[in-house]
PDB file of N, CA and C in Angstrom:
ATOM      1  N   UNK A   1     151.188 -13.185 211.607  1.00  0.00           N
ATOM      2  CA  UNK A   1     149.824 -13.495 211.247  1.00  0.00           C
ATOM      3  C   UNK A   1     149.046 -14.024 212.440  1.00  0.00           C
ATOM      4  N   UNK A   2     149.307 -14.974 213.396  1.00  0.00           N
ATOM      5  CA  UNK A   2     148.770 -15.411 214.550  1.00  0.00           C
ATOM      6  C   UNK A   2     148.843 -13.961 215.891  1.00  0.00           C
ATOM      7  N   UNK A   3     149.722 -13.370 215.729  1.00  0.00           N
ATOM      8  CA  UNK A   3     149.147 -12.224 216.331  1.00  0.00           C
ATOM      9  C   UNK A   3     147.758 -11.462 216.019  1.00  0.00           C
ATOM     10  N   UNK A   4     147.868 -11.451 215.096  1.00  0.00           N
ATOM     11  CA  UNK A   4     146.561 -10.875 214.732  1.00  0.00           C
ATOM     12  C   UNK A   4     145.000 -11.652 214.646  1.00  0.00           C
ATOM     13  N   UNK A   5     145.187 -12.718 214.696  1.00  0.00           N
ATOM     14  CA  UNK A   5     144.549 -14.019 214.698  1.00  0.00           C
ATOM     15  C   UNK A   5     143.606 -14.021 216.571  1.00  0.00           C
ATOM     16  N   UNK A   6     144.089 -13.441 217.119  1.00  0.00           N
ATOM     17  CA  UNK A   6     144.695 -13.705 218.831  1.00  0.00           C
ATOM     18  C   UNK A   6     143.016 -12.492 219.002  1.00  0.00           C
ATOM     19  N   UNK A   7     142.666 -13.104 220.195  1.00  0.00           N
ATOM     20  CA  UNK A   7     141.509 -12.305 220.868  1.00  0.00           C
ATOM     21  C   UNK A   7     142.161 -11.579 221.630  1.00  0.00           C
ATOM     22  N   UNK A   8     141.381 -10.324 221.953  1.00  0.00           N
ATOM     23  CA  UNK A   8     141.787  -9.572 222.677  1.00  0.00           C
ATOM     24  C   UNK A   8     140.867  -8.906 223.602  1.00  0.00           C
ATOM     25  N   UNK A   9     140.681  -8.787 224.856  1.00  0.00           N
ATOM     26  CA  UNK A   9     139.648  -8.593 225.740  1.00  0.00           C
ATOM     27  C   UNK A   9     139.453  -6.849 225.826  1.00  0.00           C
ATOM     28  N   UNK A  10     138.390  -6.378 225.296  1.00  0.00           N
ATOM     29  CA  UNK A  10     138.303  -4.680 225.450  1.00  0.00           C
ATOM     30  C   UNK A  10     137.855  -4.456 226.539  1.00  0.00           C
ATOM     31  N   UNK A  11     135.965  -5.260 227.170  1.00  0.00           N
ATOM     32  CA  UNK A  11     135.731  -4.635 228.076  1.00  0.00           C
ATOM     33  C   UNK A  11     136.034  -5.684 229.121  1.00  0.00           C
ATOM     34  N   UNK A  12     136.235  -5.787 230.326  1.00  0.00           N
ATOM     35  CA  UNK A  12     136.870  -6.368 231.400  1.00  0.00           C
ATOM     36  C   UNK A  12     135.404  -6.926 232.228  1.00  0.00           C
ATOM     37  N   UNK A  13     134.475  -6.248 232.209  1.00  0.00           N
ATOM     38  CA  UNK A  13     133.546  -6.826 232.224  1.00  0.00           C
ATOM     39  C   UNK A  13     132.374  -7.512 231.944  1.00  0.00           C
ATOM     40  N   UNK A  14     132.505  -7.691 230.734  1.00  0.00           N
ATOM     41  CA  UNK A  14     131.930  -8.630 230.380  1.00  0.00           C
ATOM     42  C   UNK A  14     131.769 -10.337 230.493  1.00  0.00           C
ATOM     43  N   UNK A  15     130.690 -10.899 231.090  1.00  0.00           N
ATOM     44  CA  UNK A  15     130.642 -12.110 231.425  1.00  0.00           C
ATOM     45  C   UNK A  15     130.266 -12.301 232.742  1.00  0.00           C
ATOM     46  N   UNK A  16     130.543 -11.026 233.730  1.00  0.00           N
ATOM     47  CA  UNK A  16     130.656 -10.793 235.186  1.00  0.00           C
ATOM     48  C   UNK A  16     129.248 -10.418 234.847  1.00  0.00           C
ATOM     49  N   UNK A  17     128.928 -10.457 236.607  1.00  0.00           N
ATOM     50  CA  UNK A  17     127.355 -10.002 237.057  1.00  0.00           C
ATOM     51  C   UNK A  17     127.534  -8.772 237.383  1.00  0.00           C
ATOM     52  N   UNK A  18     126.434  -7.905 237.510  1.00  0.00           N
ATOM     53  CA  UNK A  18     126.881  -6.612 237.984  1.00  0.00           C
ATOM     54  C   UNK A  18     126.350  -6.063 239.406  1.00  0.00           C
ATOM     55  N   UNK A  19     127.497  -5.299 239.674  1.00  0.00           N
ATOM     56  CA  UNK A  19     127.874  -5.333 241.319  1.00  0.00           C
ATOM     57  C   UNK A  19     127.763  -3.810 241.386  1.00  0.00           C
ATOM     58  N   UNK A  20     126.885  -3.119 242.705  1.00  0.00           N
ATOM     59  CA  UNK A  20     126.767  -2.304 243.164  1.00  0.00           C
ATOM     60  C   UNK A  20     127.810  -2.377 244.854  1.00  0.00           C
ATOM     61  N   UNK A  21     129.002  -2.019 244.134  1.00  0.00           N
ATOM     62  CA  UNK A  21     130.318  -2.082 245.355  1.00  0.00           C
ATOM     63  C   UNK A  21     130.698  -4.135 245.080  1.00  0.00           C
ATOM     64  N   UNK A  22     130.603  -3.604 246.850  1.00  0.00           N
ATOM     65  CA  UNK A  22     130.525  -5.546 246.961  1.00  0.00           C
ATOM     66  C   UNK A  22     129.571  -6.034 246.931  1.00  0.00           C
ATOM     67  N   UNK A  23     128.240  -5.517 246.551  1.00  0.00           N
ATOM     68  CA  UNK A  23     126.776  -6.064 246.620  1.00  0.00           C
ATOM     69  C   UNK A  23     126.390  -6.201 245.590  1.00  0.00           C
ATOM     70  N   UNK A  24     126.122  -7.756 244.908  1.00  0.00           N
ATOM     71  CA  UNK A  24     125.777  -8.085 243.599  1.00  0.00           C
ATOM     72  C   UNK A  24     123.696  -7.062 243.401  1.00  0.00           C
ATOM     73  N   UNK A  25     123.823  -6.850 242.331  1.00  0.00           N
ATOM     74  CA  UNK A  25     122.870  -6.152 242.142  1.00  0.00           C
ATOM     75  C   UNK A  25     121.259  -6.787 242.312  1.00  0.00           C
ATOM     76  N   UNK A  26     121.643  -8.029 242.029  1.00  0.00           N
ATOM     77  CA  UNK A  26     120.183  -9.173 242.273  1.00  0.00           C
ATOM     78  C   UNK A  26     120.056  -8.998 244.440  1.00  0.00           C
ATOM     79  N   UNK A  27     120.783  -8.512 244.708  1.00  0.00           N
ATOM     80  CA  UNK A  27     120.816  -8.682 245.864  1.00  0.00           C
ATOM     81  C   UNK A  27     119.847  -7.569 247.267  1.00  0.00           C
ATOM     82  N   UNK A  28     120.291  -6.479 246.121  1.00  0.00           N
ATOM     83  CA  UNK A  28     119.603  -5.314 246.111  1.00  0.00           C
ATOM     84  C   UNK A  28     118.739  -5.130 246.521  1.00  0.00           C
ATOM     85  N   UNK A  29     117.658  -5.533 246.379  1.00  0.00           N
ATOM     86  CA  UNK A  29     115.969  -5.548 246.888  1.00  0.00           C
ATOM     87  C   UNK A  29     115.516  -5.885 247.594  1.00  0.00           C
ATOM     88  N   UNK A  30     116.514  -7.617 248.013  1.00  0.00           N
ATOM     89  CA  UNK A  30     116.125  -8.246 249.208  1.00  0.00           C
ATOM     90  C   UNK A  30     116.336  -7.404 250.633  1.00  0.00           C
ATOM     91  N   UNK A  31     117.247  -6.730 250.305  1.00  0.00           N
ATOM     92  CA  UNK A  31     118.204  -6.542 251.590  1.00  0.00           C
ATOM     93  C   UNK A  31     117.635  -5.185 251.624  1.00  0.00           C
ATOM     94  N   UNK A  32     117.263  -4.753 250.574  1.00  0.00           N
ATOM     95  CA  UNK A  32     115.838  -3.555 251.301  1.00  0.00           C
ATOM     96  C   UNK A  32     114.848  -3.677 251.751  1.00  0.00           C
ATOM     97  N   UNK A  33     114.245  -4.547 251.269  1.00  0.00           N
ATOM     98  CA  UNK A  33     113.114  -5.455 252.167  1.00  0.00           C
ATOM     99  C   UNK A  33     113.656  -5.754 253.680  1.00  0.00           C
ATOM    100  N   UNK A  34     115.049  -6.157 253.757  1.00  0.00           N
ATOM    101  CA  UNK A  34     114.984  -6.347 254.774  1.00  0.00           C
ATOM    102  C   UNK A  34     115.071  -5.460 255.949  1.00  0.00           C
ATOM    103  N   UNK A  35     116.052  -4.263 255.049  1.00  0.00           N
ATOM    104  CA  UNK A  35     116.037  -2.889 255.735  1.00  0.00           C
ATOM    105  C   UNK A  35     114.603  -2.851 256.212  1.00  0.00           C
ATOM    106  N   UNK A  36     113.692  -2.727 255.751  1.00  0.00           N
ATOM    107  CA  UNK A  36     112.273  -1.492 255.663  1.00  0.00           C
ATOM    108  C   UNK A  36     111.680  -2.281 256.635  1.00  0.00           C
ATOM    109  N   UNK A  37     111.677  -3.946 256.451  1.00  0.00           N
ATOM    110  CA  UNK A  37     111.461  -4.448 257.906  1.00  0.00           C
ATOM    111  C   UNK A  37     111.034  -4.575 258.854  1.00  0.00           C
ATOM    112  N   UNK A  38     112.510  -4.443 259.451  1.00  0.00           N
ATOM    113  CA  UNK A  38     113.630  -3.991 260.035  1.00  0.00           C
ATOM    114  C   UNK A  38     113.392  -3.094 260.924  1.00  0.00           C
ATOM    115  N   UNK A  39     112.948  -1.730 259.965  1.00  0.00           N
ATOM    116  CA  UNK A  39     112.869  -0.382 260.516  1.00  0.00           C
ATOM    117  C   UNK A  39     111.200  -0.607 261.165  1.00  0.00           C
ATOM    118  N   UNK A  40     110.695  -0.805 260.409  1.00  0.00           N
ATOM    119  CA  UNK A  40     109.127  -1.086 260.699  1.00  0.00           C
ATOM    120  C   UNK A  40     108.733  -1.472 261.872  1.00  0.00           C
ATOM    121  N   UNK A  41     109.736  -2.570 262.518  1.00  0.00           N
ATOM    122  CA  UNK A  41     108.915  -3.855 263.845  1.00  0.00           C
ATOM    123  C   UNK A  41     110.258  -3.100 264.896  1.00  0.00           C
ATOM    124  N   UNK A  42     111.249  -3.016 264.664  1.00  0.00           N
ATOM    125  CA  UNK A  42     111.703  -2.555 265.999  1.00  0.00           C
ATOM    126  C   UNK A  42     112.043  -0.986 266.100  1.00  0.00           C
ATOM    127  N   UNK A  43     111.508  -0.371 264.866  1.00  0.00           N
ATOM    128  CA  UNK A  43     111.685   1.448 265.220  1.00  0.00           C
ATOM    129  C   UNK A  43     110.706   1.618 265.656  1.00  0.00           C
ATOM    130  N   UNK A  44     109.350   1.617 264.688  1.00  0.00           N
ATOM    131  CA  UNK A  44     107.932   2.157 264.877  1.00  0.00           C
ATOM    132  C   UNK A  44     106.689   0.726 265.751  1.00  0.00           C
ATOM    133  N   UNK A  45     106.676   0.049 265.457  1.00  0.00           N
ATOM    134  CA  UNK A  45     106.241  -1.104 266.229  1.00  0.00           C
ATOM    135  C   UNK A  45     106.909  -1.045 267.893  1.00  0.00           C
ATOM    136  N   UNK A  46     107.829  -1.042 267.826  1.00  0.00           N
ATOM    137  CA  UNK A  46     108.623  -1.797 269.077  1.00  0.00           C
ATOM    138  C   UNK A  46     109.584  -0.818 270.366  1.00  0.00           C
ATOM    139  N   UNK A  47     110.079   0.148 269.210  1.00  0.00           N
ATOM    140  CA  UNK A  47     110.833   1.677 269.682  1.00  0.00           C
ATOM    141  C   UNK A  47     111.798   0.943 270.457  1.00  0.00           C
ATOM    142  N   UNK A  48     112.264  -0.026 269.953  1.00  0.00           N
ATOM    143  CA  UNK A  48     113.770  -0.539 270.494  1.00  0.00           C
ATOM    144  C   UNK A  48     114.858   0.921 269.954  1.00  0.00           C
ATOM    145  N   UNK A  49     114.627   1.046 269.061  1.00  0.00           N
ATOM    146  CA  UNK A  49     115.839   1.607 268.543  1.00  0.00           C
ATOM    147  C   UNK A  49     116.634   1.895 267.370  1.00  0.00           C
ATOM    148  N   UNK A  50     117.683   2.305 267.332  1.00  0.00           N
ATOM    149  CA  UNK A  50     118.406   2.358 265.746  1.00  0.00           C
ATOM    150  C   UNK A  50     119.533   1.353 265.560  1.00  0.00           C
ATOM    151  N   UNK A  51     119.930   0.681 266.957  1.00  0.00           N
ATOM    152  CA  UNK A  51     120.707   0.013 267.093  1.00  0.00           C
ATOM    153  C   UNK A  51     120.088  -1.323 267.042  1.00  0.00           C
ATOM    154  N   UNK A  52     118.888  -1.802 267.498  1.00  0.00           N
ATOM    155  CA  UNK A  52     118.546  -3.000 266.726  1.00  0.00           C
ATOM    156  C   UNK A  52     117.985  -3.352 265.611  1.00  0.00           C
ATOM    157  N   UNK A  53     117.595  -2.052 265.131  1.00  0.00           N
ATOM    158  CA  UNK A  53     117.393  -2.089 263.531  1.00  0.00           C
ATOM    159  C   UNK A  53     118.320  -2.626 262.581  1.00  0.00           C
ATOM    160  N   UNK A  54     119.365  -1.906 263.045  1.00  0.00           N
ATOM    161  CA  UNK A  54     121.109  -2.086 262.291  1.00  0.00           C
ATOM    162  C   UNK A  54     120.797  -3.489 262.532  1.00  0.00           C
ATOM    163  N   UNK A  55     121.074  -4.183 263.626  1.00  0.00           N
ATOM    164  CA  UNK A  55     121.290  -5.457 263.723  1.00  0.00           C
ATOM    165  C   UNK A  55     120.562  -6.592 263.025  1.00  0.00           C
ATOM    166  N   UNK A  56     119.243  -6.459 263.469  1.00  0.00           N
ATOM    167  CA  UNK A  56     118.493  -7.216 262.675  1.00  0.00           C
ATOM    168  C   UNK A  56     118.495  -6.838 261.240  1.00  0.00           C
ATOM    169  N   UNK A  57     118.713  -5.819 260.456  1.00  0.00           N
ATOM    170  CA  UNK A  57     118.528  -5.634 259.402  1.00  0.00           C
ATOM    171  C   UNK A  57     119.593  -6.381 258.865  1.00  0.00           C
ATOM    172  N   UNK A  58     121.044  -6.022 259.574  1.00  0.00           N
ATOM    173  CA  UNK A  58     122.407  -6.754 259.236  1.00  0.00           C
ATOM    174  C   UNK A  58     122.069  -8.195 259.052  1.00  0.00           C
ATOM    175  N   UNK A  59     121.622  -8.658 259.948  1.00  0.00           N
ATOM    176  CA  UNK A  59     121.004 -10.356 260.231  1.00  0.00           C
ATOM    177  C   UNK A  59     120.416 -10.694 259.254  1.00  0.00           C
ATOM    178  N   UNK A  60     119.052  -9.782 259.096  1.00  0.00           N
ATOM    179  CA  UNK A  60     118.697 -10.690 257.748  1.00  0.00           C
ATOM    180  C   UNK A  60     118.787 -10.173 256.524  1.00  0.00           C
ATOM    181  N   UNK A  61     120.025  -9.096 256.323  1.00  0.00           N
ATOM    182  CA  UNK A  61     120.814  -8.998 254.569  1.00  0.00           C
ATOM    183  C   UNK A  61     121.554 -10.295 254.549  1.00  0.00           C
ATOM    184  N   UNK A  62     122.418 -10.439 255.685  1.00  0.00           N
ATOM    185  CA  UNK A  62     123.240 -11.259 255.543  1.00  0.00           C
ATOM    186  C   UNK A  62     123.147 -12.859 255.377  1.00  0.00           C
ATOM    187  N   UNK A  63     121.836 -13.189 256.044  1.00  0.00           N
ATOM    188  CA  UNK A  63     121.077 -14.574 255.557  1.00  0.00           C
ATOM    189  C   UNK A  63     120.902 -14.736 254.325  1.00  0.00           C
ATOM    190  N   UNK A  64     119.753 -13.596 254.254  1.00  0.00           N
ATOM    191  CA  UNK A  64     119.403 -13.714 252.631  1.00  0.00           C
ATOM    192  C   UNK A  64     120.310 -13.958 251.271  1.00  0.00           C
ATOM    193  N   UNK A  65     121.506 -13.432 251.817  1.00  0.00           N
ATOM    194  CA  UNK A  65     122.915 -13.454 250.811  1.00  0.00           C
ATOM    195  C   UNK A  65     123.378 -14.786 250.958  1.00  0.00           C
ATOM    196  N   UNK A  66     123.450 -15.176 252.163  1.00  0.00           N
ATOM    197  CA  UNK A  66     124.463 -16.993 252.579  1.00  0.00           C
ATOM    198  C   UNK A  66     122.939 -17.896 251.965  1.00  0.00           C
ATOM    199  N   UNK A  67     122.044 -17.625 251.937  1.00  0.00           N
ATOM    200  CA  UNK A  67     121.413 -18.722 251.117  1.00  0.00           C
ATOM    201  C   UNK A  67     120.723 -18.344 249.462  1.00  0.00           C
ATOM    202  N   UNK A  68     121.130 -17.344 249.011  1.00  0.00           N
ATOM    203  CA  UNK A  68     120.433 -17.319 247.607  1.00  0.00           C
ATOM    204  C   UNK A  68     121.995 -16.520 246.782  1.00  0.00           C
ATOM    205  N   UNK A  69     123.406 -16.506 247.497  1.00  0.00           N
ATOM    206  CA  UNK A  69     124.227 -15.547 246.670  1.00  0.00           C
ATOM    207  C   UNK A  69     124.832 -16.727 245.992  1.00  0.00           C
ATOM    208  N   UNK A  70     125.288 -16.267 244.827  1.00  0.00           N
ATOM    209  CA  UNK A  70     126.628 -17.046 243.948  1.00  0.00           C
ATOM    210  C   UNK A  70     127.148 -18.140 244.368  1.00  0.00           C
ATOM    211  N   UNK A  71     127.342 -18.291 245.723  1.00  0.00           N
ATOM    212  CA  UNK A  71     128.497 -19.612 245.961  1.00  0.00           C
ATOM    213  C   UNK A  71     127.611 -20.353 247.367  1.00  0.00           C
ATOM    214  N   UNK A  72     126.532 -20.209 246.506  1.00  0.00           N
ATOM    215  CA  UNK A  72     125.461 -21.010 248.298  1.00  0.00           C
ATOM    216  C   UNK A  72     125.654 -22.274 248.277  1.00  0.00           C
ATOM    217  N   UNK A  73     125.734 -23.276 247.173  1.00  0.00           N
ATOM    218  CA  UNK A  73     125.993 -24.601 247.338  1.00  0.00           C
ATOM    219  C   UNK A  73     127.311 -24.814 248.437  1.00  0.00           C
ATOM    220  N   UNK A  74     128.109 -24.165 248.284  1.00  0.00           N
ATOM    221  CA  UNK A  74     129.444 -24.011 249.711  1.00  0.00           C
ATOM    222  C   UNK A  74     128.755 -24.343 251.085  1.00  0.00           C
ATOM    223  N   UNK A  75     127.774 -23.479 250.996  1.00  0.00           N
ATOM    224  CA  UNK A  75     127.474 -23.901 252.305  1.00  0.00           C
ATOM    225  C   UNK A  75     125.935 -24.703 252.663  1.00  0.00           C
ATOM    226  N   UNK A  76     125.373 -24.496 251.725  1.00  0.00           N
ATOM    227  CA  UNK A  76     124.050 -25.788 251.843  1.00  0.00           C
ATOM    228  C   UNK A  76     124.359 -26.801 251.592  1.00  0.00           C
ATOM    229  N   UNK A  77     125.550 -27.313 250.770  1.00  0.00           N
ATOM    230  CA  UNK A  77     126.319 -28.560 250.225  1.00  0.00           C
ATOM    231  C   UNK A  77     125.983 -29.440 252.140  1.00  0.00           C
ATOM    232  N   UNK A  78     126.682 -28.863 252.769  1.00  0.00           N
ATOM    233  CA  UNK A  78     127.013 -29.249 254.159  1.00  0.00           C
ATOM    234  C   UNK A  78     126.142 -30.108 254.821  1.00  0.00           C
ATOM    235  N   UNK A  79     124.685 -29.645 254.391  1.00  0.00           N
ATOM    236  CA  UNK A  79     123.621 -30.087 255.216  1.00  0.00           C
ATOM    237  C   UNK A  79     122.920 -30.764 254.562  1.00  0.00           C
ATOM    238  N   UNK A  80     123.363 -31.667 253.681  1.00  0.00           N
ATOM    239  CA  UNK A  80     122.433 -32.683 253.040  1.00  0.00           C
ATOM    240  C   UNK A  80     122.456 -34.055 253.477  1.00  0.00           C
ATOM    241  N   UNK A  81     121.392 -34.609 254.063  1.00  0.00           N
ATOM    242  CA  UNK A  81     121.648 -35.800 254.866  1.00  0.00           C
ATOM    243  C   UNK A  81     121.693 -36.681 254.134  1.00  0.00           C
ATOM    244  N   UNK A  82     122.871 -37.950 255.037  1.00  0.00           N
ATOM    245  CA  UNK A  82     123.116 -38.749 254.269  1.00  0.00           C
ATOM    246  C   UNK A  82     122.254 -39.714 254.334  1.00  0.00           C
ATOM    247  N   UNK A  83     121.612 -40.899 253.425  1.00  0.00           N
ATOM    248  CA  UNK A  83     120.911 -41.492 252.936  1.00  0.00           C
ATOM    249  C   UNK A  83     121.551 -42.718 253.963  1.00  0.00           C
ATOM    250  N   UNK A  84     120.138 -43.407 254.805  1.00  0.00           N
ATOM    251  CA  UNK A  84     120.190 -44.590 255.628  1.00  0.00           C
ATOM    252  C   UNK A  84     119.792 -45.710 254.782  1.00  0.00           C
ATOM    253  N   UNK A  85     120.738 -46.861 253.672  1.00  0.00           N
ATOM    254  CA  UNK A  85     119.868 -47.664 253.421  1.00  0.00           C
ATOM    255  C   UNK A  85     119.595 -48.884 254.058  1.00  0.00           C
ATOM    256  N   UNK A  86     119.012 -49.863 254.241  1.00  0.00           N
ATOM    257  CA  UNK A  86     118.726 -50.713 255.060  1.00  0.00           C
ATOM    258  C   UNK A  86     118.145 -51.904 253.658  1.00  0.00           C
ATOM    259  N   UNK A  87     118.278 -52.642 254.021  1.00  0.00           N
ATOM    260  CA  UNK A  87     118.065 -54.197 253.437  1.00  0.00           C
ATOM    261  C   UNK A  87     117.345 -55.269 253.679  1.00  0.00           C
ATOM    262  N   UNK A  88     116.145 -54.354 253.594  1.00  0.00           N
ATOM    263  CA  UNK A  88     114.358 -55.141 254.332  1.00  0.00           C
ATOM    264  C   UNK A  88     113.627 -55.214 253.043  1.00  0.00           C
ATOM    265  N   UNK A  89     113.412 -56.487 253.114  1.00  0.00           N
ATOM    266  CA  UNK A  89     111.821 -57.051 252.281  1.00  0.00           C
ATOM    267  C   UNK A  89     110.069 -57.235 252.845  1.00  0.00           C
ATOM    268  N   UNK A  90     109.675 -56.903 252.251  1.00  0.00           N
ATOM    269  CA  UNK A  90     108.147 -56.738 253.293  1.00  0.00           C
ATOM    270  C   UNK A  90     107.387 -56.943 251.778  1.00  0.00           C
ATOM    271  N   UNK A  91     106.467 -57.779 252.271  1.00  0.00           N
ATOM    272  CA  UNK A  91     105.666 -58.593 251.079  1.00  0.00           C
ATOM    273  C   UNK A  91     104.676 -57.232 251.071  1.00  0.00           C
ATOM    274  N   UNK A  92     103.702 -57.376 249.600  1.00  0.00           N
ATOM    275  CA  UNK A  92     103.062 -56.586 249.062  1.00  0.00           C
ATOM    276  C   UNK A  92     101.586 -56.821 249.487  1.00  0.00           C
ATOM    277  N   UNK A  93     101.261 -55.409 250.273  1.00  0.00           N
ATOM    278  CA  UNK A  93      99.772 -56.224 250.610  1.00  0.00           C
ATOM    279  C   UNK A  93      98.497 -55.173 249.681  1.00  0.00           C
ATOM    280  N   UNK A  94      97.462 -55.505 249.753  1.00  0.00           N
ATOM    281  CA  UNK A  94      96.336 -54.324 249.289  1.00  0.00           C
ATOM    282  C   UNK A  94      96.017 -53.711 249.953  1.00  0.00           C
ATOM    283  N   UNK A  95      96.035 -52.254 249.699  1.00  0.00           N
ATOM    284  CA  UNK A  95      95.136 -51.406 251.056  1.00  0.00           C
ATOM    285  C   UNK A  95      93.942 -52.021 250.992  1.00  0.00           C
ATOM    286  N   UNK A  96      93.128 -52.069 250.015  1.00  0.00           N
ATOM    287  CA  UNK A  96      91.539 -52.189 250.390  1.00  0.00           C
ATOM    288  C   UNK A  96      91.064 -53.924 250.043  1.00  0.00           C
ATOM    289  N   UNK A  97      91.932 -54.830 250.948  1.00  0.00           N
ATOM    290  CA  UNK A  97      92.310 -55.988 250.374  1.00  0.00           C
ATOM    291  C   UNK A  97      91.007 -56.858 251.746  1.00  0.00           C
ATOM    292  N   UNK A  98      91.033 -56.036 252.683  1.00  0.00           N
ATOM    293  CA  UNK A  98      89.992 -56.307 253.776  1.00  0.00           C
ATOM    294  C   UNK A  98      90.183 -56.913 254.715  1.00  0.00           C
ATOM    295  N   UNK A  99      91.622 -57.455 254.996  1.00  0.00           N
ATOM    296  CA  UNK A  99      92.264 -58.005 256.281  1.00  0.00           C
ATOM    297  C   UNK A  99      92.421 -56.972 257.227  1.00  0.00           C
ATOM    298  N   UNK A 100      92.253 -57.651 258.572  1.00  0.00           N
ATOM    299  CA  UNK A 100      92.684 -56.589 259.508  1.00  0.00           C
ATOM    300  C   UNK A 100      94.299 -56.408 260.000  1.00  0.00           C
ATOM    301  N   UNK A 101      94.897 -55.752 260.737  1.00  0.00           N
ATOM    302  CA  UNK A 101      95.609 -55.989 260.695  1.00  0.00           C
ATOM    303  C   UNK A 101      96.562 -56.961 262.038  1.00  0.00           C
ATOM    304  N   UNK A 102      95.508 -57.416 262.351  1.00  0.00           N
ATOM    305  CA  UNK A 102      96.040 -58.045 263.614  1.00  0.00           C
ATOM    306  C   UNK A 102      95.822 -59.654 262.484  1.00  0.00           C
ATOM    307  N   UNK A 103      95.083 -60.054 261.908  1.00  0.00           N
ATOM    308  CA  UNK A 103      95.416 -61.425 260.620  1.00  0.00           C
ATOM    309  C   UNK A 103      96.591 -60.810 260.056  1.00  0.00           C
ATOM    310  N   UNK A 104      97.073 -59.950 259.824  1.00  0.00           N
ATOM    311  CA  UNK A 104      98.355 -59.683 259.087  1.00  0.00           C
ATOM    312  C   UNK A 104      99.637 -59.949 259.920  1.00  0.00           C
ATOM    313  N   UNK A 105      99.761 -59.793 261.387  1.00  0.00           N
ATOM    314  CA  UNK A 105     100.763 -59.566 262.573  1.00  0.00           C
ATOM    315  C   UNK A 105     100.415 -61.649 263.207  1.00  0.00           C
ATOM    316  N   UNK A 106      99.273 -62.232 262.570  1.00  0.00           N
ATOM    317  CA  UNK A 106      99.004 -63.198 263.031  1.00  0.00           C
ATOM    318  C   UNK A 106     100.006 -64.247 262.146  1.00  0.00           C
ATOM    319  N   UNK A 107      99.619 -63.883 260.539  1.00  0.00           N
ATOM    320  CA  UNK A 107      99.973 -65.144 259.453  1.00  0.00           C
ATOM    321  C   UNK A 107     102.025 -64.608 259.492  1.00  0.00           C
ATOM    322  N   UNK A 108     102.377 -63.368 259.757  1.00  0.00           N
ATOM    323  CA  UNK A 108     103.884 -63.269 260.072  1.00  0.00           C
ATOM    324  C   UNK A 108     104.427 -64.033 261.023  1.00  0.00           C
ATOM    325  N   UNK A 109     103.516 -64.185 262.133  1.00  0.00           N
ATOM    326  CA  UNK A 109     104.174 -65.221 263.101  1.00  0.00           C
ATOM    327  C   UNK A 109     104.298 -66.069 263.058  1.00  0.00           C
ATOM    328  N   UNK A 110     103.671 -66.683 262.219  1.00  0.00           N
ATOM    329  CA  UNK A 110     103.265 -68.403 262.048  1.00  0.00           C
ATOM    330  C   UNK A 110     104.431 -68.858 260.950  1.00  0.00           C
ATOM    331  N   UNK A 111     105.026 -67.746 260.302  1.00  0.00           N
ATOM    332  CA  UNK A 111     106.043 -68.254 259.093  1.00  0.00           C
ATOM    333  C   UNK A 111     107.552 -68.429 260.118  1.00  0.00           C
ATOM    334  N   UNK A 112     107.700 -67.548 261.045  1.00  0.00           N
ATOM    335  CA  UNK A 112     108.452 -67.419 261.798  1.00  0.00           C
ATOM    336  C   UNK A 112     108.705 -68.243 262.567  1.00  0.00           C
TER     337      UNK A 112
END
């Protein structure tokens, strides 16, 4: 009876994103954009070539993927600065309170 009870997985993909090869499909557009480019500023603009097209185009599919693909927190995680706290009190003044600020740098010294 618990055999029959029991799930059984038909399609294998389901739950997964869908992938054109190794290239998730959301990915797709960018990286034609980046192609077209690409082709644009160093074929017809620039007449570098086909070989820096490749490159730069490679350059920026491959950005575009390390910061917007599936597992980007991996590597933006890295660069989040860490928080300096410091343990300073500084009395509350009014902006439009009408002291200048050399009476303000004056009455600090005098407590001091």
């Amino acid at each position: 009876m618990s055999q029959s009870k029991r799930f059984r997985p038909i399609n294998q993909s389901l739950g997964r994103n869908p992938n054109f090869g190794p290239i998730p499909v959301g990915q797709l557009f960018p990286i034609g954009i980046s192609i077209g480019v690409s082709y644009l500023v160093f074929e017809m603009l620039l007449g570098w070539g086909l070989t820096w097209v490749a490159l730069f185009a490679l350059w920026g599919a491959a950005s575009w993927w390390i910061l917007t693909g599936d597992n980007n927190w991996k590597l933006l995680n890295k660069f989040v600065s860490v928080p300096q706290w410091r343990c300073k009190f500084k009395t509350y003044h009014h902006l439009l309170a009408g002291t200048s600020h050399a009476d303000q740098t004056r009455s600090r010294k005098a407590r001091f």
